[in-house]
PDB file of N, CA and C in Angstrom:
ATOM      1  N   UNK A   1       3.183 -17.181   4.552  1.00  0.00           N
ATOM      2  CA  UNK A   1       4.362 -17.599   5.306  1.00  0.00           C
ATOM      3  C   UNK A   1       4.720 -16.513   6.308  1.00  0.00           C
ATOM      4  N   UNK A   2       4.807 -16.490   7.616  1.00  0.00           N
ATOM      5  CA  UNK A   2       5.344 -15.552   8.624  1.00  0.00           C
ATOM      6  C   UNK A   2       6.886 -16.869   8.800  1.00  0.00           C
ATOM      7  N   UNK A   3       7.720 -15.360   8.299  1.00  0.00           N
ATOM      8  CA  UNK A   3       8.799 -16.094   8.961  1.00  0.00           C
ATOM      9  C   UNK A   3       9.742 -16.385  10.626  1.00  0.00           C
ATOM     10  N   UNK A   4      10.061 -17.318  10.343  1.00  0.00           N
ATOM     11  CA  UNK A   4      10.016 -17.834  12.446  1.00  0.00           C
ATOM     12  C   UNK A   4      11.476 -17.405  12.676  1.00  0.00           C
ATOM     13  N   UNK A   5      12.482 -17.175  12.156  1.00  0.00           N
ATOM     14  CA  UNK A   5      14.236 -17.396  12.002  1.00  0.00           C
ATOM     15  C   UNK A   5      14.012 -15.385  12.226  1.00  0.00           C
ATOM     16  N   UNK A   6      15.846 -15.865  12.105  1.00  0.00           N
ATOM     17  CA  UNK A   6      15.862 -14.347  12.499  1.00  0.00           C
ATOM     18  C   UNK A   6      16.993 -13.799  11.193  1.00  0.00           C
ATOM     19  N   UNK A   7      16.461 -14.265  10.396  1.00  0.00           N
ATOM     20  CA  UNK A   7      16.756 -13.757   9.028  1.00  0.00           C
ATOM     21  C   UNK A   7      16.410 -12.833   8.462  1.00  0.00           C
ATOM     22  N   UNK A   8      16.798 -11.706   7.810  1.00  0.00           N
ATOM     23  CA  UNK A   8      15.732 -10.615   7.083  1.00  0.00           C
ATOM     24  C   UNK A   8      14.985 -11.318   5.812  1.00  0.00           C
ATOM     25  N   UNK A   9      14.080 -11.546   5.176  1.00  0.00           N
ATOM     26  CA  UNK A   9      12.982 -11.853   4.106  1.00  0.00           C
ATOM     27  C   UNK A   9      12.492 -10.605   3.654  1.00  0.00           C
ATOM     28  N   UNK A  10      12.490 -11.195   2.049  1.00  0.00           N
ATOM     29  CA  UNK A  10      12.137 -10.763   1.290  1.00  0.00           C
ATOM     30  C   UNK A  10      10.473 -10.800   0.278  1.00  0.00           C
ATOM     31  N   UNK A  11       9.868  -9.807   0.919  1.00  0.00           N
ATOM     32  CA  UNK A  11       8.155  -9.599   0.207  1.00  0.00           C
ATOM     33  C   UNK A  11       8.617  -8.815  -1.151  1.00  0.00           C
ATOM     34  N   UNK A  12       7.975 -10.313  -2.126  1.00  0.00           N
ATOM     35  CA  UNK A  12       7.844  -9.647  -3.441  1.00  0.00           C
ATOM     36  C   UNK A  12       6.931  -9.189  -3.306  1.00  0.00           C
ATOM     37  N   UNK A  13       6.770  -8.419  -4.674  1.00  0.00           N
ATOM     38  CA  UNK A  13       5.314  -7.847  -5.155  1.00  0.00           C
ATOM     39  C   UNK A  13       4.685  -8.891  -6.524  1.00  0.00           C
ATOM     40  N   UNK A  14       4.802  -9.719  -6.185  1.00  0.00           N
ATOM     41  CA  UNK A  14       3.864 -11.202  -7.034  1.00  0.00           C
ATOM     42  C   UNK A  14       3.296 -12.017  -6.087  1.00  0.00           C
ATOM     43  N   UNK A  15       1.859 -11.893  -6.329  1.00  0.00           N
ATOM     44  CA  UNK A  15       0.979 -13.228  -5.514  1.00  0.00           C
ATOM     45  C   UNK A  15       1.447 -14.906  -6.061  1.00  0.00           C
ATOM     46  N   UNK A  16       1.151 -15.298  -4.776  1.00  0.00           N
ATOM     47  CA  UNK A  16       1.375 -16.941  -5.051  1.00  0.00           C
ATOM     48  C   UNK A  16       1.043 -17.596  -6.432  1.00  0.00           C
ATOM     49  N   UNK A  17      -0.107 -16.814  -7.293  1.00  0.00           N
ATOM     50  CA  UNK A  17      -0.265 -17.147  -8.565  1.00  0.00           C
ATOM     51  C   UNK A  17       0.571 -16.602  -9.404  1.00  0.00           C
ATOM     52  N   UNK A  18       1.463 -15.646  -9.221  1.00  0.00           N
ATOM     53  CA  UNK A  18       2.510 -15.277 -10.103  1.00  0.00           C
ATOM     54  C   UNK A  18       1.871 -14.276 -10.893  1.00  0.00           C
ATOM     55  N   UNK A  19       0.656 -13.483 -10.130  1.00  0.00           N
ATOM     56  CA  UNK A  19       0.516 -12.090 -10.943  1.00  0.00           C
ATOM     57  C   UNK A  19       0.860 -10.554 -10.047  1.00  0.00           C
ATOM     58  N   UNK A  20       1.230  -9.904 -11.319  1.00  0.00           N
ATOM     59  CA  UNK A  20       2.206  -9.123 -10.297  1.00  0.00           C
ATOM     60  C   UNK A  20       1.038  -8.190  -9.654  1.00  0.00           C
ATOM     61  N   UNK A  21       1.729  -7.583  -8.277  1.00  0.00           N
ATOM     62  CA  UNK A  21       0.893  -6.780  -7.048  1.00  0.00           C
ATOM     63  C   UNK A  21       0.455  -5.490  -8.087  1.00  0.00           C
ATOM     64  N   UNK A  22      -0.636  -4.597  -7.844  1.00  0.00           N
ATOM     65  CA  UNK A  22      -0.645  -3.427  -8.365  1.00  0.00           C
ATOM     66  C   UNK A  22      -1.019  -2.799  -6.610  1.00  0.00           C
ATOM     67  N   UNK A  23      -0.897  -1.378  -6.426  1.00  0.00           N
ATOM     68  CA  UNK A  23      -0.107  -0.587  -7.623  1.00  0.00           C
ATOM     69  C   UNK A  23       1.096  -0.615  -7.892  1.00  0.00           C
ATOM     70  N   UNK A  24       2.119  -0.429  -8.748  1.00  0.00           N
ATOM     71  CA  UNK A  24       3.342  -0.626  -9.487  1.00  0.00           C
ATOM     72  C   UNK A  24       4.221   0.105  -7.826  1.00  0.00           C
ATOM     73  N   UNK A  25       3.580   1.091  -7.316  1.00  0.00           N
ATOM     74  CA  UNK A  25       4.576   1.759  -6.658  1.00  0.00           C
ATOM     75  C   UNK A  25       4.116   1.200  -5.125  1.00  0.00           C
ATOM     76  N   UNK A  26       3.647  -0.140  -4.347  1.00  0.00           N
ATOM     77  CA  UNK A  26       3.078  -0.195  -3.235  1.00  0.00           C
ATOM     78  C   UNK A  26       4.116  -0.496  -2.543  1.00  0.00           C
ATOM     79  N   UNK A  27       5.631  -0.998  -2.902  1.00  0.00           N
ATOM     80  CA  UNK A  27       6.856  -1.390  -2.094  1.00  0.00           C
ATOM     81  C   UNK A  27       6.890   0.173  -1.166  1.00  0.00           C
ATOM     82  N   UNK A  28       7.222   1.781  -2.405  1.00  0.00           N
ATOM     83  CA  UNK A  28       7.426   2.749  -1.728  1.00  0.00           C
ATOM     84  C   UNK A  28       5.985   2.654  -0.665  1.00  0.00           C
ATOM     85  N   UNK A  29       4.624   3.055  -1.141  1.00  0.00           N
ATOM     86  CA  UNK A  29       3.976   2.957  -0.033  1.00  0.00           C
ATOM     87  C   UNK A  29       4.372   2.521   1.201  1.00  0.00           C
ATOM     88  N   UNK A  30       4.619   1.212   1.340  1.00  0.00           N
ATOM     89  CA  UNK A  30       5.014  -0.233   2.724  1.00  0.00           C
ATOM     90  C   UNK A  30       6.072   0.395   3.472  1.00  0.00           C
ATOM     91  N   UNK A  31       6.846   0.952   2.700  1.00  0.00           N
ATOM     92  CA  UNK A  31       8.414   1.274   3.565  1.00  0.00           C
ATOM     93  C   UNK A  31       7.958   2.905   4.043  1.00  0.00           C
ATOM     94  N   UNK A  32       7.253   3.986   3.068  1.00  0.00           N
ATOM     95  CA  UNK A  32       7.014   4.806   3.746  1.00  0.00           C
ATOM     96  C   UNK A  32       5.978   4.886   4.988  1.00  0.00           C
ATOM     97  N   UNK A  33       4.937   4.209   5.294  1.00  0.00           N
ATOM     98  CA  UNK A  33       4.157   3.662   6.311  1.00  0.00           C
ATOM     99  C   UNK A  33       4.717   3.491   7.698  1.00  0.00           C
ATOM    100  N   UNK A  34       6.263   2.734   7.035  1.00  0.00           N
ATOM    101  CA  UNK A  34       7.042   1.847   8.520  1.00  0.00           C
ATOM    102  C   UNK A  34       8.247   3.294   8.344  1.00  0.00           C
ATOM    103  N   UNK A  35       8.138   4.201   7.590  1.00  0.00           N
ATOM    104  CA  UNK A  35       9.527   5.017   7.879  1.00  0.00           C
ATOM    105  C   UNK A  35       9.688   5.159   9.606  1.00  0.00           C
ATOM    106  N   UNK A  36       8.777   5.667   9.966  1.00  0.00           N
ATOM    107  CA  UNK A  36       9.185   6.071  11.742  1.00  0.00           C
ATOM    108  C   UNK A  36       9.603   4.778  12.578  1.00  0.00           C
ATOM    109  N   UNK A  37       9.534   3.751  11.616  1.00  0.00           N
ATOM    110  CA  UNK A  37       9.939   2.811  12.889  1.00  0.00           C
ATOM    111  C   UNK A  37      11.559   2.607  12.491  1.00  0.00           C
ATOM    112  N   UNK A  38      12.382   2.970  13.518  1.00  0.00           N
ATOM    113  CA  UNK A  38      13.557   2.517  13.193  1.00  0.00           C
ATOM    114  C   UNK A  38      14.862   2.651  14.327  1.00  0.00           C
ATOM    115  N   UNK A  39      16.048   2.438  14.553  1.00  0.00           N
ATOM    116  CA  UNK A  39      16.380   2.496  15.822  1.00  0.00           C
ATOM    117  C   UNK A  39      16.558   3.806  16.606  1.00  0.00           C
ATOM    118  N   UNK A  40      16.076   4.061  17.654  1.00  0.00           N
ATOM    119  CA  UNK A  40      16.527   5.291  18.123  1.00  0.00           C
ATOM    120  C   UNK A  40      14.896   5.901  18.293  1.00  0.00           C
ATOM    121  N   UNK A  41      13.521   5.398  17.590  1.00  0.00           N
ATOM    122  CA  UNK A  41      12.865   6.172  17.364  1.00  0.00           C
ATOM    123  C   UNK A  41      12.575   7.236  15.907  1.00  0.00           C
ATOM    124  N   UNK A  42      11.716   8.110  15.942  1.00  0.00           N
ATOM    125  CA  UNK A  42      11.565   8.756  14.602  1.00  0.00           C
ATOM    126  C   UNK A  42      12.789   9.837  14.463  1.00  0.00           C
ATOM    127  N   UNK A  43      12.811   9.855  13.188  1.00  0.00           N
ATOM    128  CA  UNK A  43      14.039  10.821  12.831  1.00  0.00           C
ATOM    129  C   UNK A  43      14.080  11.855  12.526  1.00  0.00           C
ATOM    130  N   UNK A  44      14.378  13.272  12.701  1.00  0.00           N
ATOM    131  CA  UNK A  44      13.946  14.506  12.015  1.00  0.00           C
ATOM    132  C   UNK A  44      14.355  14.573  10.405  1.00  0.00           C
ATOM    133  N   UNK A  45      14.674  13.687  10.171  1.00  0.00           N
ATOM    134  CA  UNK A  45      15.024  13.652   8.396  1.00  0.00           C
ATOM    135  C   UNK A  45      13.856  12.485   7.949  1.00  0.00           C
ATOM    136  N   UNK A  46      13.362  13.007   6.754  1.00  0.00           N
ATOM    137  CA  UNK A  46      12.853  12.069   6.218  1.00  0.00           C
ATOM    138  C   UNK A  46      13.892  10.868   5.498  1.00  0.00           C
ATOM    139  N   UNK A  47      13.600   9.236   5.617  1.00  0.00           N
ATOM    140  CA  UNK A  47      13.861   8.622   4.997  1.00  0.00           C
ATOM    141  C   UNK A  47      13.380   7.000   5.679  1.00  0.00           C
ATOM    142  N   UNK A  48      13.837   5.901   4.375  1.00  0.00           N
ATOM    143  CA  UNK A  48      13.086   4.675   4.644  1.00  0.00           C
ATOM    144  C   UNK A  48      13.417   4.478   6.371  1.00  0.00           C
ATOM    145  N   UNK A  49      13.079   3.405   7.165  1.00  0.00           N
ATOM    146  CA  UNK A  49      13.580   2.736   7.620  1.00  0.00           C
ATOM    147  C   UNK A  49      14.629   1.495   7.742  1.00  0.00           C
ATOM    148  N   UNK A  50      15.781   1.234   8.562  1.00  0.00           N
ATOM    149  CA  UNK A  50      16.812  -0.065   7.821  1.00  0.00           C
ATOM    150  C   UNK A  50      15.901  -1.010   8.180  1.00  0.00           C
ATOM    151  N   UNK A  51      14.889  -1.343   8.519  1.00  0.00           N
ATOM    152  CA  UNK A  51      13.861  -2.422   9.019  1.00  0.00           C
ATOM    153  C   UNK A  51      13.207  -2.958   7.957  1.00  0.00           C
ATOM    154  N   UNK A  52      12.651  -1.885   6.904  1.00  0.00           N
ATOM    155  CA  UNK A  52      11.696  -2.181   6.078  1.00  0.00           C
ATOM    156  C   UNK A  52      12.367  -1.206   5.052  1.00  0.00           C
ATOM    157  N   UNK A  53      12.786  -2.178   3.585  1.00  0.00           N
ATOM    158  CA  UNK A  53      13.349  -1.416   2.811  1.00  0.00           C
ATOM    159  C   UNK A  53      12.694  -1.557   1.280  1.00  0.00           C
ATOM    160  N   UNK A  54      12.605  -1.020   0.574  1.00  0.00           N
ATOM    161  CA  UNK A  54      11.896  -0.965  -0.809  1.00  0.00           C
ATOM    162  C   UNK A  54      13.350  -1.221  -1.751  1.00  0.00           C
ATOM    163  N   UNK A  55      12.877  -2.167  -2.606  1.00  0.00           N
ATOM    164  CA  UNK A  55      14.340  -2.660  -3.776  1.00  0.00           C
ATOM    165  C   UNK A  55      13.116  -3.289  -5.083  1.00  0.00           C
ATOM    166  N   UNK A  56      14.271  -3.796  -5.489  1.00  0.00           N
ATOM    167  CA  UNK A  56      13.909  -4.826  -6.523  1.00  0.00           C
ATOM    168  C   UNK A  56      14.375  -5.800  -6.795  1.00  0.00           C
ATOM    169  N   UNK A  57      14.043  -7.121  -7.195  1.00  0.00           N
ATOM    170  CA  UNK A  57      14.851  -7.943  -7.661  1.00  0.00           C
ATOM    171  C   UNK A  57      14.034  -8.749  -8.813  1.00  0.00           C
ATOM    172  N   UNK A  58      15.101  -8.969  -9.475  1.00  0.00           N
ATOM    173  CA  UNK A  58      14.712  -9.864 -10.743  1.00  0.00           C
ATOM    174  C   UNK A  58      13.275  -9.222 -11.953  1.00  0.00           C
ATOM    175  N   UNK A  59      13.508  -7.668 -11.301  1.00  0.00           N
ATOM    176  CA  UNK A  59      12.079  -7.088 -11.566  1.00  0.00           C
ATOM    177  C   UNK A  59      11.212  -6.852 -11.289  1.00  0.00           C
ATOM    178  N   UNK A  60      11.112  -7.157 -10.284  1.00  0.00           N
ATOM    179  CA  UNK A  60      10.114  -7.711  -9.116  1.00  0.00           C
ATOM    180  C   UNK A  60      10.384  -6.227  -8.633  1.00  0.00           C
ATOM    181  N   UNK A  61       9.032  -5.404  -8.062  1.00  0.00           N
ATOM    182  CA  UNK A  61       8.875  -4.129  -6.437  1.00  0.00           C
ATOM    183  C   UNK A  61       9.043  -5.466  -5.561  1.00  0.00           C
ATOM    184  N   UNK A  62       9.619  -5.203  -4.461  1.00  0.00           N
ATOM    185  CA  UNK A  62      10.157  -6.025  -3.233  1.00  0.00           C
ATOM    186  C   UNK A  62      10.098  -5.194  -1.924  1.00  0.00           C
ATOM    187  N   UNK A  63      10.386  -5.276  -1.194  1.00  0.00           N
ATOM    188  CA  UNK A  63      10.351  -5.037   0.305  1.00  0.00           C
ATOM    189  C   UNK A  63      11.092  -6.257   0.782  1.00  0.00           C
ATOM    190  N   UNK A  64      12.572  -5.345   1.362  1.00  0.00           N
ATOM    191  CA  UNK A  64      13.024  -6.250   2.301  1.00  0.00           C
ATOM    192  C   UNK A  64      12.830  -6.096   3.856  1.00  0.00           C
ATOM    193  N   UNK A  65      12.630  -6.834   5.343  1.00  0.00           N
ATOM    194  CA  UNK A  65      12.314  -6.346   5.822  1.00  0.00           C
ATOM    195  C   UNK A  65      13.198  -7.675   6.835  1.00  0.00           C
ATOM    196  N   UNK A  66      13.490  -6.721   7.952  1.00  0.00           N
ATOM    197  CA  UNK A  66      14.451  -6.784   9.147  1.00  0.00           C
ATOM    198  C   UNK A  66      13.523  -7.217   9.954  1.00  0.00           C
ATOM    199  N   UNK A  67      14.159  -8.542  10.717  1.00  0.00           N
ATOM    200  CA  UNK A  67      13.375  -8.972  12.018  1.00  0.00           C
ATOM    201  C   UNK A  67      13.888  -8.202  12.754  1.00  0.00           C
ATOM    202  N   UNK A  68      14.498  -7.449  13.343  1.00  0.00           N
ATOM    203  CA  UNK A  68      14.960  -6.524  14.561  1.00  0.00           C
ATOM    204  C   UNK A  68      13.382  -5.576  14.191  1.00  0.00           C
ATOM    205  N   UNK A  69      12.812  -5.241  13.158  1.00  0.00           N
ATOM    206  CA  UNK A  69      11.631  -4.832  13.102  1.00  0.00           C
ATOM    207  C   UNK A  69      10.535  -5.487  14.237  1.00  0.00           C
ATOM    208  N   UNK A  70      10.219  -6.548  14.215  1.00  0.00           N
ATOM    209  CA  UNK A  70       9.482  -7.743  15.478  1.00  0.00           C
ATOM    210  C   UNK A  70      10.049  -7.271  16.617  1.00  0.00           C
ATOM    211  N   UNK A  71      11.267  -6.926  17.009  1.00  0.00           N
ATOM    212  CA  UNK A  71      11.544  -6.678  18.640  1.00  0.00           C
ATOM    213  C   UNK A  71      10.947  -5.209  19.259  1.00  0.00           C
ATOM    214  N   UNK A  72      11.223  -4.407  17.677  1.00  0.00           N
ATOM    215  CA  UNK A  72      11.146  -3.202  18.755  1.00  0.00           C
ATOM    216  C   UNK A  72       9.695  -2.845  18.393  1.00  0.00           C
ATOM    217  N   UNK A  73       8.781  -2.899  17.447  1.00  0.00           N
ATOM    218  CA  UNK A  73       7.580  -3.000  16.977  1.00  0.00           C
ATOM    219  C   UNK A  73       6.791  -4.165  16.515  1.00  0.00           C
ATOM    220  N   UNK A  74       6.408  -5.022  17.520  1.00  0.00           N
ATOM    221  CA  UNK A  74       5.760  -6.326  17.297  1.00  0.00           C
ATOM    222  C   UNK A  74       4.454  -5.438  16.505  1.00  0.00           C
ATOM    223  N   UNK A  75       3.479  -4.521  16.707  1.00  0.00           N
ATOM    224  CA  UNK A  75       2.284  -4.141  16.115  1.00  0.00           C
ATOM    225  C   UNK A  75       2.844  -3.682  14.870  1.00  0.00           C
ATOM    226  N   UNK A  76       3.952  -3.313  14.111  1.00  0.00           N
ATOM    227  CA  UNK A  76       4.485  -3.133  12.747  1.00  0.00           C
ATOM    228  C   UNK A  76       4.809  -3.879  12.376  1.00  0.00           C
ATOM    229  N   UNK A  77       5.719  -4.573  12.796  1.00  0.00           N
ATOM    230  CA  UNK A  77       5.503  -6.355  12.119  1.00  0.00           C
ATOM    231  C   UNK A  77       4.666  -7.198  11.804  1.00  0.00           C
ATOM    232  N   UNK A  78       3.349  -7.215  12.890  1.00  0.00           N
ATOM    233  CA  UNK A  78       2.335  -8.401  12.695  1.00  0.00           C
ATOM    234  C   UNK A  78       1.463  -7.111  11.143  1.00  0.00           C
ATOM    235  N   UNK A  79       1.766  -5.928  11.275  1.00  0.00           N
ATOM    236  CA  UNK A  79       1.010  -5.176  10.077  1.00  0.00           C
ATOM    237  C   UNK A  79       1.731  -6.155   9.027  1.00  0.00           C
ATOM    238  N   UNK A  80       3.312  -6.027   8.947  1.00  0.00           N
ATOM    239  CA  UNK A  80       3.459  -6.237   7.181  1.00  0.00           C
ATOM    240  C   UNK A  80       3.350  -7.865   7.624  1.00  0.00           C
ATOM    241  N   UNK A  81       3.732  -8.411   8.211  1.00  0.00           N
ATOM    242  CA  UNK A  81       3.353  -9.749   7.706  1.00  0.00           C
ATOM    243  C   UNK A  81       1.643 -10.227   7.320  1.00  0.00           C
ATOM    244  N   UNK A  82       0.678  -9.466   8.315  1.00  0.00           N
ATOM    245  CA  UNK A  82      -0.404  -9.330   7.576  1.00  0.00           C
ATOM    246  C   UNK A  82      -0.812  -8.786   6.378  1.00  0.00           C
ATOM    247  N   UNK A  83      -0.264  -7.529   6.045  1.00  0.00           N
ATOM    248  CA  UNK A  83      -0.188  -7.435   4.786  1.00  0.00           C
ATOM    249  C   UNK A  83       0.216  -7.767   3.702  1.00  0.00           C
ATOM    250  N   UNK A  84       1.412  -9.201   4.097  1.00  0.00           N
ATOM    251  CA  UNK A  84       2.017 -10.070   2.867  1.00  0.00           C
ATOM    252  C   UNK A  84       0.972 -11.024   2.708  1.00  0.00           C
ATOM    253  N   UNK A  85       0.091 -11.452   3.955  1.00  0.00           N
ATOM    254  CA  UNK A  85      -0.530 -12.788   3.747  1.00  0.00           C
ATOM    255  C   UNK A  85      -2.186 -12.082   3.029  1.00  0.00           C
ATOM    256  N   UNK A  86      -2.417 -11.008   3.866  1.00  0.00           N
ATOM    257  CA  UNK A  86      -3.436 -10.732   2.864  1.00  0.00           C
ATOM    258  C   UNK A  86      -4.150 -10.267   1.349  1.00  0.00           C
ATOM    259  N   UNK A  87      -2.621  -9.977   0.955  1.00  0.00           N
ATOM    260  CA  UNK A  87      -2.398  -9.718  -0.269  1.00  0.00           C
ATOM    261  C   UNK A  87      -1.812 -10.684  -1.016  1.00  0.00           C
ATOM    262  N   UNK A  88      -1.770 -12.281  -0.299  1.00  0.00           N
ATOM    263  CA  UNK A  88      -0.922 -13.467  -1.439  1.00  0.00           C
ATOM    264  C   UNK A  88       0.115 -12.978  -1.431  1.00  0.00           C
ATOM    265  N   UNK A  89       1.014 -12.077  -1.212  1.00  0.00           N
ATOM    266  CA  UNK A  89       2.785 -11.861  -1.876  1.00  0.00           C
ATOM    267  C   UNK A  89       3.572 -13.075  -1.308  1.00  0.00           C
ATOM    268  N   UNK A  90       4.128 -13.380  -2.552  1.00  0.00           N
ATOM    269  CA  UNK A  90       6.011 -14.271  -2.522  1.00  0.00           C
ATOM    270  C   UNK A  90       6.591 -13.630  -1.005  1.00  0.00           C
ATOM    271  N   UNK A  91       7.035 -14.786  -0.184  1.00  0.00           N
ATOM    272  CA  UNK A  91       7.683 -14.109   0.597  1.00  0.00           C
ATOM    273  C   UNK A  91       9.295 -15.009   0.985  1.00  0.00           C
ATOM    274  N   UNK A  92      10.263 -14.657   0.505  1.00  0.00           N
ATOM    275  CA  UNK A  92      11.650 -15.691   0.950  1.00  0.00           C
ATOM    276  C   UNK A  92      12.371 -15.232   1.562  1.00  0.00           C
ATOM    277  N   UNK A  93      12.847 -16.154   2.564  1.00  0.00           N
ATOM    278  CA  UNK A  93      14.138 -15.614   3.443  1.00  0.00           C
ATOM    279  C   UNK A  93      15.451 -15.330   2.425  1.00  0.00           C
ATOM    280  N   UNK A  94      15.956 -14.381   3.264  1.00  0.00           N
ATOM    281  CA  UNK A  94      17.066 -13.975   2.759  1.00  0.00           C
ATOM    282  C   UNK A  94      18.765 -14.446   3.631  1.00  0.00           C
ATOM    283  N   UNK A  95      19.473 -15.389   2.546  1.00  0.00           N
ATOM    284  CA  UNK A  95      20.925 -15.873   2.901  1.00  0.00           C
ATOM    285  C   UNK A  95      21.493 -14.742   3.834  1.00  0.00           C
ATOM    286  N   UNK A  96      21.560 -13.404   3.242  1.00  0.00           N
ATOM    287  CA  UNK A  96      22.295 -12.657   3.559  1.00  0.00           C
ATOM    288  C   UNK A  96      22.720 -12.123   4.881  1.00  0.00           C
TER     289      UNK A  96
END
């Protein structure tokens, strides 16, 4: 699923078959990857990006991730959405 709306979505870490992603820690990986992308450019402090964020839900490693990510880095976006589809991950929009 690439989402089309301008909603932030949510990449679990469970494939469409409902087995969970390894490695246990690949959410931190994803968000540290995209840390430099974020507004303003890179930051002299280390930390996530608000674009691409590492959580959990329901138990689940997750990655939530900001379409304002797509405007200012279309080549970091088409990465994680390729990397949701090539890895099978759950992917749902988020109400919020």
């Amino acid at each position: 699923m690439t989402p089309s709306d301008n909603r932030r979505w949510l990449l679990r870490g469970v494939t469409s078959q409902g087995k969970r992603f390894r490695p246990s820690d690949w959410c931190e990986r994803l968000a540290g990857v995209m840390s430099g992308f974020r507004p303003g450019g890179a930051a002299h402090t280390m930390g996530y990006s608000p674009w691409c964020i590492p959580t959990t839900r329901d138990g689940d490693a997750c990655v939530i991730v900001d379409p304002a990510l797509r405007a200012h880095e279309p080549m970091a976006w088409d990465f994680v959405v390729g990397f949701a589809r090539d890895n099978d991950l759950q992917v749902e929009l988020l109400d919020e």
